[in-house]
Protein backbone atom coordinates (compact mmCIF):
# COMPACT_ATOMS: atom_id res chain seq x y z
CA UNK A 1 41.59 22.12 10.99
CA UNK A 2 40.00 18.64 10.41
CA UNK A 3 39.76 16.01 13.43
CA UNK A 4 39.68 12.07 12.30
CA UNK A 5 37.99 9.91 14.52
CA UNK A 6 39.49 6.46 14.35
CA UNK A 7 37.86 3.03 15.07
CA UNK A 8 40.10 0.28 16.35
CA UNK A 9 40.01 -2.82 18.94
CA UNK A 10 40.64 -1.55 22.54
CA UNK A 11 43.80 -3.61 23.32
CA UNK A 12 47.16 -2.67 24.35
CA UNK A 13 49.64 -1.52 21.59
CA UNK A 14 47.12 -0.49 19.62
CA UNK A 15 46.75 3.38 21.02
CA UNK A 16 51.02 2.83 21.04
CA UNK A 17 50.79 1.64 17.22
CA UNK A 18 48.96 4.76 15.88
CA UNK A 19 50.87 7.38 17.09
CA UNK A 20 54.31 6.03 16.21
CA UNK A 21 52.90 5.44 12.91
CA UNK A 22 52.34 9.02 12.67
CA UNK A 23 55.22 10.39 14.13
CA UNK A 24 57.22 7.74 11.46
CA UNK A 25 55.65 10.66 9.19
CA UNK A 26 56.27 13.45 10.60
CA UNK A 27 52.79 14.33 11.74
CA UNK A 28 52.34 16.52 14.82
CA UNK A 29 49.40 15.64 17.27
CA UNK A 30 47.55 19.09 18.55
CA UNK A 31 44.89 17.34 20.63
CA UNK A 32 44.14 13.99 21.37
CA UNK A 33 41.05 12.23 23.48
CA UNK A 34 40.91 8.22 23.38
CA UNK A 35 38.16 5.89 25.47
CA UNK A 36 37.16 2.56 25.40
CA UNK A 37 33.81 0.63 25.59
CA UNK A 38 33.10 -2.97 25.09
CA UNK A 39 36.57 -3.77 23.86
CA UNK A 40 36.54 -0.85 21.27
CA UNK A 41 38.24 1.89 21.01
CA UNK A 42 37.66 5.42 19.90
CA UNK A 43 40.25 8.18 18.88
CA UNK A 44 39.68 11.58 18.14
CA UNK A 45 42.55 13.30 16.90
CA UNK A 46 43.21 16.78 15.66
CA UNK A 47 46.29 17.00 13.62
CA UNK A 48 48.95 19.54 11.99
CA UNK A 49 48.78 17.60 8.65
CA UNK A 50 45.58 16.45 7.56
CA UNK A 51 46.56 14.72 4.04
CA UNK A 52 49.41 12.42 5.62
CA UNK A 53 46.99 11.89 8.59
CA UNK A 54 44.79 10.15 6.04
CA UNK A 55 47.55 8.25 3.98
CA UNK A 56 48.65 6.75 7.17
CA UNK A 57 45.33 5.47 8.39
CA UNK A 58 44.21 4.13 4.60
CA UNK A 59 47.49 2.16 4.71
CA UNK A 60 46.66 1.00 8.18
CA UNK A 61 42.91 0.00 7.37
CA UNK A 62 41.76 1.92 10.06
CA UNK A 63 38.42 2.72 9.85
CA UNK A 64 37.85 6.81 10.48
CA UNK A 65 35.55 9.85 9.85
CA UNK A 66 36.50 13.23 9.51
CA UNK A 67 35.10 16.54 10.84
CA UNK A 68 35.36 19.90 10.42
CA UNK A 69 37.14 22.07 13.32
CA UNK A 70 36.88 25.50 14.89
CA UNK A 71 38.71 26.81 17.03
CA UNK A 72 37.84 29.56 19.69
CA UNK A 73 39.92 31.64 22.16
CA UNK A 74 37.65 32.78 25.10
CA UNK A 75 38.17 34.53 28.14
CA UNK A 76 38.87 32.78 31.74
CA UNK A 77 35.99 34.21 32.81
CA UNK A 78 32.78 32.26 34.25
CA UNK A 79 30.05 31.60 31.77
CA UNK A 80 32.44 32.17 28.68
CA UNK A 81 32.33 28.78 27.55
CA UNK A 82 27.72 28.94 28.00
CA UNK A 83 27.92 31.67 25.93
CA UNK A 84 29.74 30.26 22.92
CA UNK A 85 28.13 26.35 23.24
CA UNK A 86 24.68 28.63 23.11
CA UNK A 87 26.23 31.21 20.07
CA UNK A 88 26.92 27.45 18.01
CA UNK A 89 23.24 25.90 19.76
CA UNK A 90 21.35 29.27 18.06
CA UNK A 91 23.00 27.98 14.67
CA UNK A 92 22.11 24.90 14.63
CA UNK A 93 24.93 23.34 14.69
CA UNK A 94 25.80 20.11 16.85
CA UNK A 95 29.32 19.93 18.61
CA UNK A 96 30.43 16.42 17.96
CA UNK A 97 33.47 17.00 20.36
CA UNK A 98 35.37 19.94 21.85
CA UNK A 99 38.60 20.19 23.38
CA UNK A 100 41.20 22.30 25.47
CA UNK A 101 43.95 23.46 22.94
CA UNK A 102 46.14 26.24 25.24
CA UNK A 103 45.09 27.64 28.21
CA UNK A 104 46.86 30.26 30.10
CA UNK A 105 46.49 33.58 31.90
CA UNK A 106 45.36 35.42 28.99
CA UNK A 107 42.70 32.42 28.37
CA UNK A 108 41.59 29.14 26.75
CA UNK A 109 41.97 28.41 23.14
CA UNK A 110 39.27 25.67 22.25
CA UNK A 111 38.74 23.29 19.30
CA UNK A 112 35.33 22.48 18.47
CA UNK A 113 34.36 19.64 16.28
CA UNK A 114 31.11 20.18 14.31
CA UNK A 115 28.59 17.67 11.83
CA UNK A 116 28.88 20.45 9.26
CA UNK A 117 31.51 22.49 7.00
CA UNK A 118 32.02 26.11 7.25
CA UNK A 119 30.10 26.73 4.58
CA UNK A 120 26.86 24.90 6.04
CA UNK A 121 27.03 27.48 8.80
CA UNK A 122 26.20 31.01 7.26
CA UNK A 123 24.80 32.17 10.91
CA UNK A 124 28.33 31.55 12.99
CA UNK A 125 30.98 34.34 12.62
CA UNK A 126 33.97 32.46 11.07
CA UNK A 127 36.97 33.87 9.71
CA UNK A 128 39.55 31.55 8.72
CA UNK A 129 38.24 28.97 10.96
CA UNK A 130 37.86 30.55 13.79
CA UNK A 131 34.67 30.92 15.60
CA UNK A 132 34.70 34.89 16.56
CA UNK A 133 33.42 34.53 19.74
């Protein structure tokens, strides 16, 4: 999974503008966080098609970066998440972002946005981009 994290002004429409732009192309948003500060704003998106993801912010000159994503299912238990933020910690690797995917009874599928590829990372457990947790 890859996560773009789009600059942009922090002004209405512009949050509205983005996502219709990607839905116009058929791309399917799996997790989302937005803020803004000082009259910018910040998206992080993880999406179900990467390569259009990109064509449609080139064309729209936004400026973005993207990251490498994990993703994790953990049990609802307390002291779950400790374990795996201390498992990725031990590596030496820095979580840029993380975010709630699913949850239900069975537990709570996470998405974990890294600095570094999967192949920087030699000391996490990853199969097929999934942190084995």
């Amino acid at each position: 999974m890859t996560e773009f994290v789009v600059q942009m002004e922090n002004r209405p429409g512009r949050l509205a503008s983005l996502t219709e732009a990607l839905a116009a192309f058929g791309v399917n948003i799996e997790a989302l966080a937005a803020y803004g500060h000082n009259g910018e704003g910040t998206v992080r998106l993880i999406v179900d098609d990467a390569a259009t993801t990109r064509r449609v912010l080139e064309e729209a000159a936004l400026h973005n970066e993207e990251r490498t994503v994990l993703t994790a299912q953990l049990p609802h238990r307390p002291g779950e998440l400790a374990r795996l933020t201390r498992l990725v910690a031990d590596a030496d690797v820095n979580i840029e972002a993380i975010y709630v995917l699913r949850s239900n009874a069975e537990g709570i599928e996470f998405a974990i946005s890294i600095d570094q590829a999967d192949d920087a990372m030699p000391e996490l457990p990853i199969t097929g981009g999934v942190l084995v947790v």
